[in-house]
C-alpha atoms as a PDB file:
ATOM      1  CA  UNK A   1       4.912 -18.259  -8.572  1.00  0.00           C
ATOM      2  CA  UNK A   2       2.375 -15.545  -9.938  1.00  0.00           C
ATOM      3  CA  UNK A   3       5.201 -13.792 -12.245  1.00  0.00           C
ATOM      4  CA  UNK A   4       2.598 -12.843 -14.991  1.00  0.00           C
ATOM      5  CA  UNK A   5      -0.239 -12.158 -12.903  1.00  0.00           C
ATOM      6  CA  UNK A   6       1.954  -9.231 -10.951  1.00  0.00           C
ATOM      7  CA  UNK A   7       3.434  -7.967 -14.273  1.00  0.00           C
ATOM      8  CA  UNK A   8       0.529  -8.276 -15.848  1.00  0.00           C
ATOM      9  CA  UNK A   9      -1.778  -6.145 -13.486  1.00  0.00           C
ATOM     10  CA  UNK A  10       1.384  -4.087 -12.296  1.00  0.00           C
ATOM     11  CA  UNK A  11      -0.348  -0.364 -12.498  1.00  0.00           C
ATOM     12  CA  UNK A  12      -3.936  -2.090 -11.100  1.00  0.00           C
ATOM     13  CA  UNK A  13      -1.832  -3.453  -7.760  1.00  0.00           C
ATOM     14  CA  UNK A  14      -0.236  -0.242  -7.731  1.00  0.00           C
ATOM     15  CA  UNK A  15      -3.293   1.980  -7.709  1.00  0.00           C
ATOM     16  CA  UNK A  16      -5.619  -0.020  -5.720  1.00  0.00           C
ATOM     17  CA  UNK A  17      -2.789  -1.152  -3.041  1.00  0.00           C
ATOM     18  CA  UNK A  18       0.022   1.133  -3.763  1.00  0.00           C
ATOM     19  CA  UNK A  19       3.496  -0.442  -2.984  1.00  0.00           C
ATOM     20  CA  UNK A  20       2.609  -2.428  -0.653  1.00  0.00           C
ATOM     21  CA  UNK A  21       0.790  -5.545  -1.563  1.00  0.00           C
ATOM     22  CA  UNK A  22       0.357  -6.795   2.149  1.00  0.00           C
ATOM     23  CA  UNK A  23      -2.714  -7.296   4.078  1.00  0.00           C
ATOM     24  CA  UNK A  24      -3.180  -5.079   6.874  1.00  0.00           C
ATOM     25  CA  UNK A  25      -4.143  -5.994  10.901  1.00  0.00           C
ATOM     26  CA  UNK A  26      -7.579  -3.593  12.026  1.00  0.00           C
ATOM     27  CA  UNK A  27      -7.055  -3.968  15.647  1.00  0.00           C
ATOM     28  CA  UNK A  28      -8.752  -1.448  16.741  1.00  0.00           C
ATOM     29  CA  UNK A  29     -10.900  -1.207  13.622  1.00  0.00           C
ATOM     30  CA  UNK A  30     -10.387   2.286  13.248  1.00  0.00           C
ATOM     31  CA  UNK A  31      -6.881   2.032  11.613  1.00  0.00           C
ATOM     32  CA  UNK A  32      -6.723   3.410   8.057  1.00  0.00           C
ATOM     33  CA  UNK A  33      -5.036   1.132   5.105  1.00  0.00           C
ATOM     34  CA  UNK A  34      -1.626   2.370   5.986  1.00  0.00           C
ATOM     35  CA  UNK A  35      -1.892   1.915   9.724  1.00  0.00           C
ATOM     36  CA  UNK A  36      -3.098  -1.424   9.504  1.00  0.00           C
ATOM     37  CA  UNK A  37      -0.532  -2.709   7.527  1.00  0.00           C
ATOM     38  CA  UNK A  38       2.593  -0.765   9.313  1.00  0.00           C
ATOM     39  CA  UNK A  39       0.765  -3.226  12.389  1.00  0.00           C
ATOM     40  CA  UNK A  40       0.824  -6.219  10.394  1.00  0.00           C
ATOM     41  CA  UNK A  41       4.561  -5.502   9.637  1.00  0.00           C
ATOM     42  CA  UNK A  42       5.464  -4.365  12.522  1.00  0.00           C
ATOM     43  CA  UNK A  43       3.830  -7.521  14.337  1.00  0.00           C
ATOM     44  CA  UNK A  44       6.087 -10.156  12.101  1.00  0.00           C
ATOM     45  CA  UNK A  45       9.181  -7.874  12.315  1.00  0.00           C
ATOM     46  CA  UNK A  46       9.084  -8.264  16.296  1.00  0.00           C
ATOM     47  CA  UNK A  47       8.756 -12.207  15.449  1.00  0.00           C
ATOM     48  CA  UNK A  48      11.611 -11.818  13.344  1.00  0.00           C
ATOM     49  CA  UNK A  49      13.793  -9.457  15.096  1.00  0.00           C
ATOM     50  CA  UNK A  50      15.774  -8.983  12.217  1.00  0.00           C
ATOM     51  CA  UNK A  51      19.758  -9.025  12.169  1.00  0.00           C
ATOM     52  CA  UNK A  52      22.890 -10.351  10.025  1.00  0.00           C
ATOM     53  CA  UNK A  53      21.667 -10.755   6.489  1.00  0.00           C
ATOM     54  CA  UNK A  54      17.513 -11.465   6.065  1.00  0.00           C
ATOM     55  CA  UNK A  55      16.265 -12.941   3.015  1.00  0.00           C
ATOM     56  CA  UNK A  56      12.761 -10.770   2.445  1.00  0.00           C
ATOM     57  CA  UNK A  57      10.650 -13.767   0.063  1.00  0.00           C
ATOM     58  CA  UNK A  58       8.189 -12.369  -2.231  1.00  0.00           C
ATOM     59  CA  UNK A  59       9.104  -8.659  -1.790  1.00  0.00           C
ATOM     60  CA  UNK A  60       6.904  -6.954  -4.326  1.00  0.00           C
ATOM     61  CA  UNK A  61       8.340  -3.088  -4.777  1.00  0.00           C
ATOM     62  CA  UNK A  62      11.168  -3.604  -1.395  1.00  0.00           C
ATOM     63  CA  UNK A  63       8.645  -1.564   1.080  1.00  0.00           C
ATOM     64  CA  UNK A  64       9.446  -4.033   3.545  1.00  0.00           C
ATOM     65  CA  UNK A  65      12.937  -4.729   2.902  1.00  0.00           C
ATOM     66  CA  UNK A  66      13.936  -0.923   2.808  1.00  0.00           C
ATOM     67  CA  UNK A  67      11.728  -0.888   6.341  1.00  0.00           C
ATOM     68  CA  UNK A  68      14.214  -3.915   7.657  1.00  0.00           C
ATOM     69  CA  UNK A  69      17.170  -1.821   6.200  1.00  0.00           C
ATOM     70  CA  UNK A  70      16.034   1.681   7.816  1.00  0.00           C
ATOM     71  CA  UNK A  71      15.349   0.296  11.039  1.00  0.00           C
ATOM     72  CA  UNK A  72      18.252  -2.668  12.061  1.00  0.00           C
ATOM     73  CA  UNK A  73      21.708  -3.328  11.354  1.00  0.00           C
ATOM     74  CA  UNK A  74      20.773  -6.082   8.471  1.00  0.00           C
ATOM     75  CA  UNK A  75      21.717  -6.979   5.235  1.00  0.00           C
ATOM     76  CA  UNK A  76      18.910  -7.998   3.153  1.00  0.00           C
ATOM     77  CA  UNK A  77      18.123 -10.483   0.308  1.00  0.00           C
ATOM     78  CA  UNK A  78      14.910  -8.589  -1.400  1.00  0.00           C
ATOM     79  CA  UNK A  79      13.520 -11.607  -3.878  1.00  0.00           C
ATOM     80  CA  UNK A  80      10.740 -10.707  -6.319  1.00  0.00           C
ATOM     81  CA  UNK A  81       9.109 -13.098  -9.290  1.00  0.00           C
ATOM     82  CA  UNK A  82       7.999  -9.850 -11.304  1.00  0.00           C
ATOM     83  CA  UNK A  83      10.408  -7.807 -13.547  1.00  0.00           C
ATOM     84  CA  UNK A  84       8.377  -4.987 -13.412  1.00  0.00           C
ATOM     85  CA  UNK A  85       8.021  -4.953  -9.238  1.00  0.00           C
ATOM     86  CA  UNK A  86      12.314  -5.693  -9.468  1.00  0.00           C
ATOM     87  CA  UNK A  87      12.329  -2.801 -11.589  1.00  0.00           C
ATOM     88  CA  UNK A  88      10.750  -0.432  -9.050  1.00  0.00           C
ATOM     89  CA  UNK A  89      12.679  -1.401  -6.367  1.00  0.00           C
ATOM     90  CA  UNK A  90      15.438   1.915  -5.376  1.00  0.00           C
ATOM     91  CA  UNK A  91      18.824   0.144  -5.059  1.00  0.00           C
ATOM     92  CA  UNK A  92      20.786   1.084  -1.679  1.00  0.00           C
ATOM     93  CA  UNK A  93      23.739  -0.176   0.220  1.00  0.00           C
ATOM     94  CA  UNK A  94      22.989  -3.484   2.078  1.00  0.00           C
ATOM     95  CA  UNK A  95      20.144  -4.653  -0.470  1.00  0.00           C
ATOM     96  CA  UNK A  96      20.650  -7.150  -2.917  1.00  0.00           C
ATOM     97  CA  UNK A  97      18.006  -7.424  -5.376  1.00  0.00           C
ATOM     98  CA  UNK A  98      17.165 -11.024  -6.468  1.00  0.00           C
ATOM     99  CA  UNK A  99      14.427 -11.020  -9.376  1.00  0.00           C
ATOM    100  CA  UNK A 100      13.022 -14.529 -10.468  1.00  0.00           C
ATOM    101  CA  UNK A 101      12.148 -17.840  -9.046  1.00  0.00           C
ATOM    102  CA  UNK A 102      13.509 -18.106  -5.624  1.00  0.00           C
ATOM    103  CA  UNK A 103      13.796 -21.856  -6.018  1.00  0.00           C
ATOM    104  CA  UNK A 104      16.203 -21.241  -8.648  1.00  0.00           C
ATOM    105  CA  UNK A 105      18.266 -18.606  -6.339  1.00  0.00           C
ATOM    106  CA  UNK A 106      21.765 -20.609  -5.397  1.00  0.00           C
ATOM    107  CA  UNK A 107      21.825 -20.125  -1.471  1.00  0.00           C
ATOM    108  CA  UNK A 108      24.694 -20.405   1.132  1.00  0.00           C
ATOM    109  CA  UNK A 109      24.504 -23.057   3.069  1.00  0.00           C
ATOM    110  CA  UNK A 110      23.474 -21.142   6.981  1.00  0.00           C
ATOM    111  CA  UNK A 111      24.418 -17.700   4.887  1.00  0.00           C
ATOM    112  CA  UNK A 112      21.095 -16.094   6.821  1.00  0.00           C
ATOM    113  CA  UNK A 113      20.456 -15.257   9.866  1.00  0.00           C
ATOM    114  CA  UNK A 114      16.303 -14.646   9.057  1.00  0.00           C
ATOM    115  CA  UNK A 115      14.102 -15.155   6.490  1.00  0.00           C
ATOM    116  CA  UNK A 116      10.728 -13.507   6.251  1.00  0.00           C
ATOM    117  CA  UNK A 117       7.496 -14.842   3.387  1.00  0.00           C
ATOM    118  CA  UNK A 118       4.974 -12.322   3.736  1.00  0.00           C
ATOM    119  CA  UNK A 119       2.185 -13.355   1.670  1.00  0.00           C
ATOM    120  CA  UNK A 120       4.467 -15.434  -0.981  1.00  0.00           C
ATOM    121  CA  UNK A 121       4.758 -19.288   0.721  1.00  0.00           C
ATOM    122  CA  UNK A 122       1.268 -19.395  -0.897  1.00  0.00           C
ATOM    123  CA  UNK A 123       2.776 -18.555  -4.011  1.00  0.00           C
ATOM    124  CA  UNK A 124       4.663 -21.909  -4.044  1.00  0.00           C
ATOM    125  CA  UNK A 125       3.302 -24.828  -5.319  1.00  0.00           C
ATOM    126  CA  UNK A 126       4.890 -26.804  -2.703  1.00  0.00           C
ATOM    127  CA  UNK A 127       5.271 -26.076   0.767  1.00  0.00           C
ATOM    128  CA  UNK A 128       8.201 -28.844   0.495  1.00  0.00           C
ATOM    129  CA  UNK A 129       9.835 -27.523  -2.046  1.00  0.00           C
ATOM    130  CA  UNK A 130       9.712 -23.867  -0.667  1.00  0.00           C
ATOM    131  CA  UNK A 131      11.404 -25.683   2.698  1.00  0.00           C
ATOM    132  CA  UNK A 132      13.858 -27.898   1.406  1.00  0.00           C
ATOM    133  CA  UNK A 133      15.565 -25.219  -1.056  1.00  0.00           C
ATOM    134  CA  UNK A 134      15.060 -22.444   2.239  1.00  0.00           C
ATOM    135  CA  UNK A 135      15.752 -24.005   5.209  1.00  0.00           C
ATOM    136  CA  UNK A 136      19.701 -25.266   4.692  1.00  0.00           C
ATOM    137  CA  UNK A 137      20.294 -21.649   4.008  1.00  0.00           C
ATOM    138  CA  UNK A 138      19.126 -20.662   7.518  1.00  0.00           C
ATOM    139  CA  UNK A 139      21.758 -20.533  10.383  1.00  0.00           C
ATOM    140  CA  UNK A 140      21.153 -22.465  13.719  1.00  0.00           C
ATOM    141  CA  UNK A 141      19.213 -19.949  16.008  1.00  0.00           C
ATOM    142  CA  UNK A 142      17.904 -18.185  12.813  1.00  0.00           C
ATOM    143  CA  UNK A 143      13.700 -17.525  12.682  1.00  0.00           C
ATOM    144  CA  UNK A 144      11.710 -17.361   9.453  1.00  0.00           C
ATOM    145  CA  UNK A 145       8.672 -15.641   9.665  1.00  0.00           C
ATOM    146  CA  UNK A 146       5.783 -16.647   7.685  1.00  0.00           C
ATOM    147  CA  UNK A 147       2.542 -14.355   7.257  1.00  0.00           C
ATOM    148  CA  UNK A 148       0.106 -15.786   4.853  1.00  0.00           C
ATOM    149  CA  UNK A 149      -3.730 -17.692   4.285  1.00  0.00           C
ATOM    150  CA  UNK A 150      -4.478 -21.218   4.688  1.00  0.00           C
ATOM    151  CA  UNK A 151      -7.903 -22.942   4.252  1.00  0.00           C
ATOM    152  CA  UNK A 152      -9.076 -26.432   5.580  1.00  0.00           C
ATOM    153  CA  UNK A 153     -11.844 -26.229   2.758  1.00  0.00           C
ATOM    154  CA  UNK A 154      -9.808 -25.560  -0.431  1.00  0.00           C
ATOM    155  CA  UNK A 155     -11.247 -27.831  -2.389  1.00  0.00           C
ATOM    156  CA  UNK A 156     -14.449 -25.542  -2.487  1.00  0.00           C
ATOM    157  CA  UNK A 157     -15.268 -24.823  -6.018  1.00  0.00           C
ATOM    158  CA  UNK A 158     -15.688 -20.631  -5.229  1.00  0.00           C
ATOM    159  CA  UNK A 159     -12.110 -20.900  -3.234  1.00  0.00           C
ATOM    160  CA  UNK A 160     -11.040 -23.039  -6.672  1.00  0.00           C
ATOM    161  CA  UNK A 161     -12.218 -20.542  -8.383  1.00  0.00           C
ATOM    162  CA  UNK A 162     -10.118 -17.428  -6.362  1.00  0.00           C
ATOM    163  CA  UNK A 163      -7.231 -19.193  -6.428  1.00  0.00           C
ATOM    164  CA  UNK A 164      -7.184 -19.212 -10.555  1.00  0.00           C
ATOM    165  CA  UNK A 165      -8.029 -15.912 -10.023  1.00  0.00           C
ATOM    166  CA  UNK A 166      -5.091 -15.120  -8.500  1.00  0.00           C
ATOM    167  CA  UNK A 167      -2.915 -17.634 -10.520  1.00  0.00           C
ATOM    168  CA  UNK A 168      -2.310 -19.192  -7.179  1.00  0.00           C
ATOM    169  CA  UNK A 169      -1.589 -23.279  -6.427  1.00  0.00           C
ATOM    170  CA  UNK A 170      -4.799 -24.672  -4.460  1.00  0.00           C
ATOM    171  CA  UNK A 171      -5.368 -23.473  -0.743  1.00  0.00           C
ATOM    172  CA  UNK A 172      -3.872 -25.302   1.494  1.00  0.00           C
ATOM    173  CA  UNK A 173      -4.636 -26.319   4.933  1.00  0.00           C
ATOM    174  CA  UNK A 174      -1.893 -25.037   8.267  1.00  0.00           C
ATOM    175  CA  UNK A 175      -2.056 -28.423   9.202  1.00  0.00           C
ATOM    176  CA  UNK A 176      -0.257 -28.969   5.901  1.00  0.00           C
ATOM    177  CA  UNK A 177       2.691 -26.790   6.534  1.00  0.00           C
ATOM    178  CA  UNK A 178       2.626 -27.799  10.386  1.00  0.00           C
ATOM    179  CA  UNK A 179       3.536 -31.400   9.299  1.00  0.00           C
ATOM    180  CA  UNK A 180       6.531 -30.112   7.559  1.00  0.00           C
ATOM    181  CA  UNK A 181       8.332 -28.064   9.811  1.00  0.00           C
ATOM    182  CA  UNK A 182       8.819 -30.329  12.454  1.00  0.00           C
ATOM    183  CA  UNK A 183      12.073 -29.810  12.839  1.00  0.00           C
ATOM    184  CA  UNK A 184      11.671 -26.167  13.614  1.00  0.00           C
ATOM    185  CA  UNK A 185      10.617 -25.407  17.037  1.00  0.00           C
ATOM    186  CA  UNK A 186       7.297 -23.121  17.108  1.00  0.00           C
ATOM    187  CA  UNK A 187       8.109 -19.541  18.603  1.00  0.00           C
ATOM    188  CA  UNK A 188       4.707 -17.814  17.691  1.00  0.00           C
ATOM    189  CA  UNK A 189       1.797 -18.499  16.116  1.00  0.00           C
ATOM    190  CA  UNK A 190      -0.990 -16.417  15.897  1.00  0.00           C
ATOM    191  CA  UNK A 191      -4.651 -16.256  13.874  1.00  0.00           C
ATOM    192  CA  UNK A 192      -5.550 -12.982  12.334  1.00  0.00           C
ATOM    193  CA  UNK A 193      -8.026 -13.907  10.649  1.00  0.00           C
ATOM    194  CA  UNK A 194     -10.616 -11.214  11.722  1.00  0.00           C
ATOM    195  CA  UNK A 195      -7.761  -8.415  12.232  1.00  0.00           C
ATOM    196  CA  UNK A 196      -6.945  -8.690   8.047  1.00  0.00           C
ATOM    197  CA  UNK A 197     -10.293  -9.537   6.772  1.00  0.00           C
ATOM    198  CA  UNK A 198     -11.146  -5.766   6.166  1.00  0.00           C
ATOM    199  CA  UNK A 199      -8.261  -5.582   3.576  1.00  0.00           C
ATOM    200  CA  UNK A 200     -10.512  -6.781   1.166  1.00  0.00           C
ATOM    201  CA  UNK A 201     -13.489  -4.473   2.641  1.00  0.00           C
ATOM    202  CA  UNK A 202     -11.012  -1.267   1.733  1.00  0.00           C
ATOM    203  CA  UNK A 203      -9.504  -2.451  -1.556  1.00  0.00           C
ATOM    204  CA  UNK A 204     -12.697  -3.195  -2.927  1.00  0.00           C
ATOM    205  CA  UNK A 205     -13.974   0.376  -1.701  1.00  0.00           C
ATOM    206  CA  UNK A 206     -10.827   1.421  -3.701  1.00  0.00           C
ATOM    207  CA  UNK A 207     -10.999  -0.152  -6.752  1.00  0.00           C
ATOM    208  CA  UNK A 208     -14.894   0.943  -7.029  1.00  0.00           C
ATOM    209  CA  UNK A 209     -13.298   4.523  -6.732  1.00  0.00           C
ATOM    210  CA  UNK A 210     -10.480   4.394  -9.261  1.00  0.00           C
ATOM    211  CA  UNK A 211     -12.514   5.691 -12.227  1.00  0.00           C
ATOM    212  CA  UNK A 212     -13.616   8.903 -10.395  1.00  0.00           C
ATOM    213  CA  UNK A 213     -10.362   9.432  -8.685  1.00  0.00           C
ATOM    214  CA  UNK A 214      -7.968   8.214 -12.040  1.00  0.00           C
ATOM    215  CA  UNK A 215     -10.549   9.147 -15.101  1.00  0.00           C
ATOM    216  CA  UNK A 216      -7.446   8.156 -17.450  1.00  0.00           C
ATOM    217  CA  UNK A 217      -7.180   4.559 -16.077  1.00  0.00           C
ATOM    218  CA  UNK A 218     -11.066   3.239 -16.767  1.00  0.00           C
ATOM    219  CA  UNK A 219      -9.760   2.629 -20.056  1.00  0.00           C
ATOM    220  CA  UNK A 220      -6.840   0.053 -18.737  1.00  0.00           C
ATOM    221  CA  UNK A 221      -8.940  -0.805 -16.051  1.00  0.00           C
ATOM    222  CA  UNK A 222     -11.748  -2.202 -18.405  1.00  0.00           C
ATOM    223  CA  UNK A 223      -9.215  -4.015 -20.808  1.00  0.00           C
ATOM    224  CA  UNK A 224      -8.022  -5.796 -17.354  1.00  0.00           C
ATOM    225  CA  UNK A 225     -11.818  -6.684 -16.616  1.00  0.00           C
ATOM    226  CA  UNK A 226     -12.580  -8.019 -20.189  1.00  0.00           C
ATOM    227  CA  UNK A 227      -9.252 -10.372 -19.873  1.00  0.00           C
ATOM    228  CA  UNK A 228      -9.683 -11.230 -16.086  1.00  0.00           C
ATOM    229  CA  UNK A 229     -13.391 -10.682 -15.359  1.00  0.00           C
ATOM    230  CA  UNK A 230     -13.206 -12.407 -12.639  1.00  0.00           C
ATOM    231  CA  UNK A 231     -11.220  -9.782 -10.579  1.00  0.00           C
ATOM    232  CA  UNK A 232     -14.926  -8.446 -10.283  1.00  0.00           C
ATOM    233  CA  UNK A 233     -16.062 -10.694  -7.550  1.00  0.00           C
ATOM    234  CA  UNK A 234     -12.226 -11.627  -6.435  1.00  0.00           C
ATOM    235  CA  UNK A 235     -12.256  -8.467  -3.867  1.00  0.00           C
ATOM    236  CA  UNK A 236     -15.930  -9.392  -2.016  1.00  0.00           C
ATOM    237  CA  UNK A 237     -15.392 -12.950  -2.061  1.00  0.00           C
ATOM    238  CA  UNK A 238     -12.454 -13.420  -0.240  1.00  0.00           C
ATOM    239  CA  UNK A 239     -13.703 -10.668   2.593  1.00  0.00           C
ATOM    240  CA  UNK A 240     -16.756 -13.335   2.112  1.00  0.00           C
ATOM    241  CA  UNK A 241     -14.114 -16.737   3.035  1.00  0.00           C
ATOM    242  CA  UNK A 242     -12.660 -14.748   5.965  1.00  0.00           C
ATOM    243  CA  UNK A 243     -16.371 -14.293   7.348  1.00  0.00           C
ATOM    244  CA  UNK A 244     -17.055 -17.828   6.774  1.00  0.00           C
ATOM    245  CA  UNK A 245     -13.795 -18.960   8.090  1.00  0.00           C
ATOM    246  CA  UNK A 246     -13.235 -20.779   4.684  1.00  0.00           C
ATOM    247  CA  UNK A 247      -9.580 -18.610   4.462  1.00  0.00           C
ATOM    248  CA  UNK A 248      -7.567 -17.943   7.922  1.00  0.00           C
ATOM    249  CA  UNK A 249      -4.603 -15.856   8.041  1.00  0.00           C
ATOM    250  CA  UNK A 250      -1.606 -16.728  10.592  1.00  0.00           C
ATOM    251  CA  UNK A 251       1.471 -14.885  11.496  1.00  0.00           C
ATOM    252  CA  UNK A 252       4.072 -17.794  12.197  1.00  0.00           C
ATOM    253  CA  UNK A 253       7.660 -17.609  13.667  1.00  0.00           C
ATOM    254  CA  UNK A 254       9.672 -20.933  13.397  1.00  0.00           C
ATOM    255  CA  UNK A 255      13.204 -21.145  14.628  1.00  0.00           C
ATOM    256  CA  UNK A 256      15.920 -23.314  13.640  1.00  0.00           C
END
């Protein structure tokens, strides 16, 4: 997973997305960053409906597991790649704080009762992989929730070239990830593609603004630019795969 690309750009995520790294879901278009992704949450919490002990994958600074711990009777398993996003994250009762590579995380056999990837399967260089060392830790009747981007047309060189970008594996197609969870039975699945594809509108509108709003930052913010200059273009080119429906984003609920 993307450990040095978070820790790396730690104070850029922070003041262009704040501490939450998730897309959000403009249903009625009118929603503002915050809105849109309390919907987005909200949306794969009902898919979830979170109880017993929930392993939150990909966590970033907790937002969503402290949500899960203010709002149900849960336990929660809050796993982040980043030391500095681990580091962030305010310890309370009922959170257990698992920083590094979840496929090296030792797991109960059917020790949880849900497991939610928001954003992070994509992370994973193998969808397999990510299964095989997840699912055997899932009870019978458990769900695991999966919001994230898939693309039939990966191989594109510009969606190559977003994907380094983002230190992520190659885009890969639902179909790919369908084929492996057969024996999970399909509870929800829903495209939202056009609902998050004005994410990328707002963040770039936000990252244009961060030298008049945070003078003191242009500094860091150039360095960033000089060593990654291709976070230039990353923002407007992956509204620009939603509009061409090169990237798709599904909310999936599987159970077990």
């Amino acid at each position: 997973m993307a450990k040095n690309l978070y820790d790396d750009l730690d104070l850029l995520y922070r003041e262009i997305w704040g501490h939450s790294l998730h897309h959000g879901a403009w249903v009625t278009g009118h929603e503002s960053i915050k809105e849109a992704r309390e919907k987005l949450i909200d949306l794969s919490l009902k898919q979830l409906d979170p109880k017993g002990t929930i392993a939150d994958i990909g966590c970033g600074y907790g937002v969503l597991a402290h949500k899960i711990l203010d709002q149900y009777d849960c336990k929660v398993l809050a796993n982040t790649n980043s030391e500095r996003q681990a580091s962030q994250i305010t310890p309370r009762s009922g959170l257990t704080i698992l920083q590094g590579d979840w496929l090296q995380q030792p797991l109960e056999p059917k020790s949880l009762s849900g497991i939610i990837a928001v954003e992070s399967l994509s992370h994973f260089a193998s969808f397999e992989d990510f299964l095989k060392h997840t699912l055997p830790a899932l009870k019978p009747g458990g769900r695991i929730v999966i919001c994230d981007w898939f693309s039939e047309t990966g191989s594109h060189f510009f969606l190559r070239q977003l994907a380094r970008t983002g230190n992520l594996p190659p885009w890969r197609s639902f179909s790919s990830l369908s084929c492996k969870v057969t024996d999970l039975q399909t509870v929800y699945s829903q495209d939202l593609s056009r609902e998050v594809a004005p994410t990328w509108t707002a963040l770039f509108w936000r990252s244009i603004q961060l030298p008049l709003r945070k003078p003191y930052l242009l500094v860091t913010l150039l360095k960033k630019i000089i060593t990654r200059p291709s976070l230039l273009v990353a923002f407007p080119l992956i509204r620009l795969a939603y509009h061409t429906g090169n990237l798709e984003y599904r909310v999936l609920a599987y159970e077990k």
